[in-house]
Protein backbone atom coordinates (compact mmCIF):
# COMPACT_ATOMS: atom_id res chain seq x y z
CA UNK A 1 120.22 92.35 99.74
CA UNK A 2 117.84 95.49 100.63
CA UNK A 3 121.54 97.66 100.74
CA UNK A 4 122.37 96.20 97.57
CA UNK A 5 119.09 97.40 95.87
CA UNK A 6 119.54 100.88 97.69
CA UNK A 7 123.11 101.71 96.74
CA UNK A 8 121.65 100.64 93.36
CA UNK A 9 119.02 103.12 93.11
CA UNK A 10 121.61 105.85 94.99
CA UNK A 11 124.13 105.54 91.75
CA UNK A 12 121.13 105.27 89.21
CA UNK A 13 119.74 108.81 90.21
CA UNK A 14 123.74 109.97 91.32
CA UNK A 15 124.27 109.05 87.54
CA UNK A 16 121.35 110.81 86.26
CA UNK A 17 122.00 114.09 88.25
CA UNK A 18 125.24 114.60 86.70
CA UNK A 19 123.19 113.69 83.05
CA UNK A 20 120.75 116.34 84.13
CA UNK A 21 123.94 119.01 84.84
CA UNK A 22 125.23 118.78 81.54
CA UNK A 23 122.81 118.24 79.16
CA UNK A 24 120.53 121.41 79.34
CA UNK A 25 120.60 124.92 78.72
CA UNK A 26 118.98 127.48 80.91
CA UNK A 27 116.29 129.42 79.14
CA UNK A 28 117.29 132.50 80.62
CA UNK A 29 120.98 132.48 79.27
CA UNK A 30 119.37 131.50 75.36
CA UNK A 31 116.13 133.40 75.25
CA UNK A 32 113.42 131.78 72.93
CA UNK A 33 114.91 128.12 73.84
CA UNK A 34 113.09 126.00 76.58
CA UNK A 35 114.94 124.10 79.15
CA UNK A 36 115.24 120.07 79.65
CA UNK A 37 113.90 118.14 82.41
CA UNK A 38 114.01 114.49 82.61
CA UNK A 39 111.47 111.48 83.27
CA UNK A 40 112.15 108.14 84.35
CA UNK A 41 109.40 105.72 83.40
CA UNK A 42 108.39 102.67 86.38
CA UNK A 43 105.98 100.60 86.34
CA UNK A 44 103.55 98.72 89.03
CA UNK A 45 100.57 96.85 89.64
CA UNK A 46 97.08 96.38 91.29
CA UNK A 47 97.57 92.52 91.73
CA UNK A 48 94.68 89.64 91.75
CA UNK A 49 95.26 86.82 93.75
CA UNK A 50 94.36 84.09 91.23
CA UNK A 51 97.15 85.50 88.56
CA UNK A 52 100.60 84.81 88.85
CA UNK A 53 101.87 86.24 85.20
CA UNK A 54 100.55 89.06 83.23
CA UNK A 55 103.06 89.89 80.00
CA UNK A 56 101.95 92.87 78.58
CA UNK A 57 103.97 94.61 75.82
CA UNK A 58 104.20 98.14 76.25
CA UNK A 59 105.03 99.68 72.99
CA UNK A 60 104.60 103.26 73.53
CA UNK A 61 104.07 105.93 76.06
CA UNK A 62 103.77 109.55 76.39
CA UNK A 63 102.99 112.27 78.52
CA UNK A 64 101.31 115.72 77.08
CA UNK A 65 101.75 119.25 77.71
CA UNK A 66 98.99 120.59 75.51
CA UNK A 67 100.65 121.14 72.46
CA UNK A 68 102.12 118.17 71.97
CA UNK A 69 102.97 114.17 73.24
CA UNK A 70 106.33 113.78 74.37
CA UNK A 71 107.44 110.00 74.37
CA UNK A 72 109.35 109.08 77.16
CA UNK A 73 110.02 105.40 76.20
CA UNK A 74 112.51 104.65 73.55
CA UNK A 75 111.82 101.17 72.60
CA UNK A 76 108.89 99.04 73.67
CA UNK A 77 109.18 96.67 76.35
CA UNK A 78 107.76 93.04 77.81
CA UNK A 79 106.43 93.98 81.56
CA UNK A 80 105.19 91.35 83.59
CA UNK A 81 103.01 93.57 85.74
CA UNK A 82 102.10 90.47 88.00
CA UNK A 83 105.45 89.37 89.34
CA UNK A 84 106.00 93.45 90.27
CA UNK A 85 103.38 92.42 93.15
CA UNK A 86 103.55 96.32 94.19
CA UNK A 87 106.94 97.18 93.13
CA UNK A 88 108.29 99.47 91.25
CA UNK A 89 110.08 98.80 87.79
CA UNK A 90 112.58 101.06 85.89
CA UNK A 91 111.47 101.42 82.08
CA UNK A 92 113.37 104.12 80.85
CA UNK A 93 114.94 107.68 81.47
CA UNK A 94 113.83 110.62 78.89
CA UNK A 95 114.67 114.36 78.28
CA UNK A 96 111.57 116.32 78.01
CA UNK A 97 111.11 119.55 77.05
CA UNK A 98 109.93 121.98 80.53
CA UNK A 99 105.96 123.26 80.58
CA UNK A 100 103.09 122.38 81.93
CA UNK A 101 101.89 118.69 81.65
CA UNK A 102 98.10 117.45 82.03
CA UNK A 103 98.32 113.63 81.04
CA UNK A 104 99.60 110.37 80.06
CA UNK A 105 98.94 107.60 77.06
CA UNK A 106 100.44 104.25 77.19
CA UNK A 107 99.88 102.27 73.97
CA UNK A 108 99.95 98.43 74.62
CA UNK A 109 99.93 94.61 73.00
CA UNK A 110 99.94 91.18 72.88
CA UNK A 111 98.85 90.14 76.84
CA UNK A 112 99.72 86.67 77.94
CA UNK A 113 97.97 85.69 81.06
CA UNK A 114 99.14 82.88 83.55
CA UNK A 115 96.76 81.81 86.29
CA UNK A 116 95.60 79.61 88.59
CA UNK A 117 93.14 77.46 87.35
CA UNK A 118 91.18 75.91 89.50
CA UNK A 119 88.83 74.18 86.97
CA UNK A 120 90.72 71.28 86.77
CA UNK A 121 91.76 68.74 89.68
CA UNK A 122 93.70 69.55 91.31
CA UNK A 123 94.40 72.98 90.38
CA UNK A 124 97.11 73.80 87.69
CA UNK A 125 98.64 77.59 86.52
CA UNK A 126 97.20 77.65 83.21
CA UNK A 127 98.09 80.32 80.35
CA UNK A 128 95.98 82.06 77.80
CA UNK A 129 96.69 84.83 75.61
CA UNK A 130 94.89 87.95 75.79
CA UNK A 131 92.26 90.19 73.71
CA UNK A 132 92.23 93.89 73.93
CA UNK A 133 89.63 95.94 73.85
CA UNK A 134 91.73 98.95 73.43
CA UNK A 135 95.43 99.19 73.05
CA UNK A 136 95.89 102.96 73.99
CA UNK A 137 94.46 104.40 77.07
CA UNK A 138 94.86 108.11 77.95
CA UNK A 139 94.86 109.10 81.61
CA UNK A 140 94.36 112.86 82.60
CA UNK A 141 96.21 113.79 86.09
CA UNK A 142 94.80 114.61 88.93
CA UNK A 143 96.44 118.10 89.03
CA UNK A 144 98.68 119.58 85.98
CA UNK A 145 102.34 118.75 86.19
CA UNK A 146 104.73 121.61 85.48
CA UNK A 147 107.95 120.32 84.86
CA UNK A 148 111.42 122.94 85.56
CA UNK A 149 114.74 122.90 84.50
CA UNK A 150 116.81 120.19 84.71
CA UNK A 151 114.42 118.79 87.35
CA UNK A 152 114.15 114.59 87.66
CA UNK A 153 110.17 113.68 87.80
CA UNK A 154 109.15 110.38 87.82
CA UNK A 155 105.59 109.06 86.18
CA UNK A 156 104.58 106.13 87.90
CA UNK A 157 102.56 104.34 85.47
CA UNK A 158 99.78 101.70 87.23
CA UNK A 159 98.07 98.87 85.70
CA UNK A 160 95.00 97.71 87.67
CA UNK A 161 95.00 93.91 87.26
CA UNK A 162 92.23 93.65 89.22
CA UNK A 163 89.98 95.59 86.86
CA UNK A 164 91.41 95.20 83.99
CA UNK A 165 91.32 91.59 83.81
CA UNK A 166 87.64 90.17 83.09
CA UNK A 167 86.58 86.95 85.12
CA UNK A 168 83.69 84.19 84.50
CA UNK A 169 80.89 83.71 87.33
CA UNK A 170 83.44 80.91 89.06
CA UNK A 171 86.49 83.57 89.07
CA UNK A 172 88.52 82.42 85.98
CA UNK A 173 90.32 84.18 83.95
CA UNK A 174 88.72 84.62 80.34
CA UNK A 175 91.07 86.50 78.56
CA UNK A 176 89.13 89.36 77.75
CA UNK A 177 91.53 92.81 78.68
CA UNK A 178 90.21 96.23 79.17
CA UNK A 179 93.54 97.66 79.88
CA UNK A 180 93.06 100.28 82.86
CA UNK A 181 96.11 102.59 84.22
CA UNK A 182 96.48 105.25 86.71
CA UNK A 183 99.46 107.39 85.93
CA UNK A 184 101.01 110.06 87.70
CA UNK A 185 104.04 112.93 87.45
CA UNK A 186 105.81 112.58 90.90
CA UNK A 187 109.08 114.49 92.31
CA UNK A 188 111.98 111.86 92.02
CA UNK A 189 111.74 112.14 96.15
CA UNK A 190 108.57 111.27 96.50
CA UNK A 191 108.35 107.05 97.81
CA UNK A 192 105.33 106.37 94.96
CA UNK A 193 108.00 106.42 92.79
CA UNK A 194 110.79 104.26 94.38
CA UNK A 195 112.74 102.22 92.17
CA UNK A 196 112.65 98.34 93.31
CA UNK A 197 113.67 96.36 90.49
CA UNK A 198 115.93 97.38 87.34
């Protein structure tokens, strides 16, 4: 099964190489025109114990390079960050223009929440849909990102269950959601950025 997943990912990024080979221009044979790199979106999770589902819609995200936000997901999508228990999720591949980028906003909805609830006897997985207190959080990187031509970068995009999630003086979930991501521009080689489930 592991094989499976890993000749998987080998055509994925085979297939976007050859993408990458074709579709740009070099800026140095059309001066005043910037070159293409391209992004592949995953996503993964801080996990708490007690939850076993966390459906969050994801409706937007971008990453900035100081003049502008570049999007880098096409259409928004239902991730369950939960079940990704520390893997990795594909979410998209996007061109992006080359430069220098500094950080990443994720715009999100509608959170359904499953968990273990141990309030009643004997303990059942309960659900309860979610309120926001924000639905776009920016993160600024660590260190500036600056993004060549025809390069493959991948931003691992984080949600923190664990603090994101509020919880009453027994350890239940409430439902309240401050939605709280670490985000990051990686090289495609680098493992933070594996891709475990498509």
């Amino acid at each position: 099964m592991r094989n499976l997943k890993a000749t998987g990912v080998f055509f994925v990024l085979l297939a976007v190489l050859g993408l990458c080979s074709c579709g740009g221009s070099s800026s140095a044979s059309n001066p005043g025109t910037t070159g293409q790199a391209s992004v592949f979106t995953i996503g993964t999770d801080a996990p708490l114990p007690s939850v076993v589902s966390c459906q969050i819609m994801v409706t937007g995200v971008t990453i900035n390079n100081g003049t502008s936000n570049v999007s880098v997901l096409s259409t928004p999508q239902v991730v369950d960050f939960a079940q990704l228990s520390g893997l990795h999720q594909l979410l998209d591949l996007s061109a992006v223009p080359t430069g220098t980028y500094s950080s990443a906003t994720v715009t999100v909805a509608s959170p359904v929440i499953g968990f273990i609830d141990t309030m009643q006897n004997p303990p059942a997985v309960s659900t309860i849909n979610g309120t926001l207190s924000q639905s776009s959080v920016t993160v600024n990187f660590a260190n500036p990102f600056v993004m060549s031509d025809a390069e493959l970068v991948g931003l691992r995009m984080e949600f923190d269950l664990r603090k994101s999630l509020a919880t009453d003086v027994n350890g239940q979930v409430t439902g309240a959601v401050n939605p709280i991501f670490h985000m990051q521009l990686l090289g495609a080689d680098d493992a933070n950025v594996s891709i475990d489930d498509f």
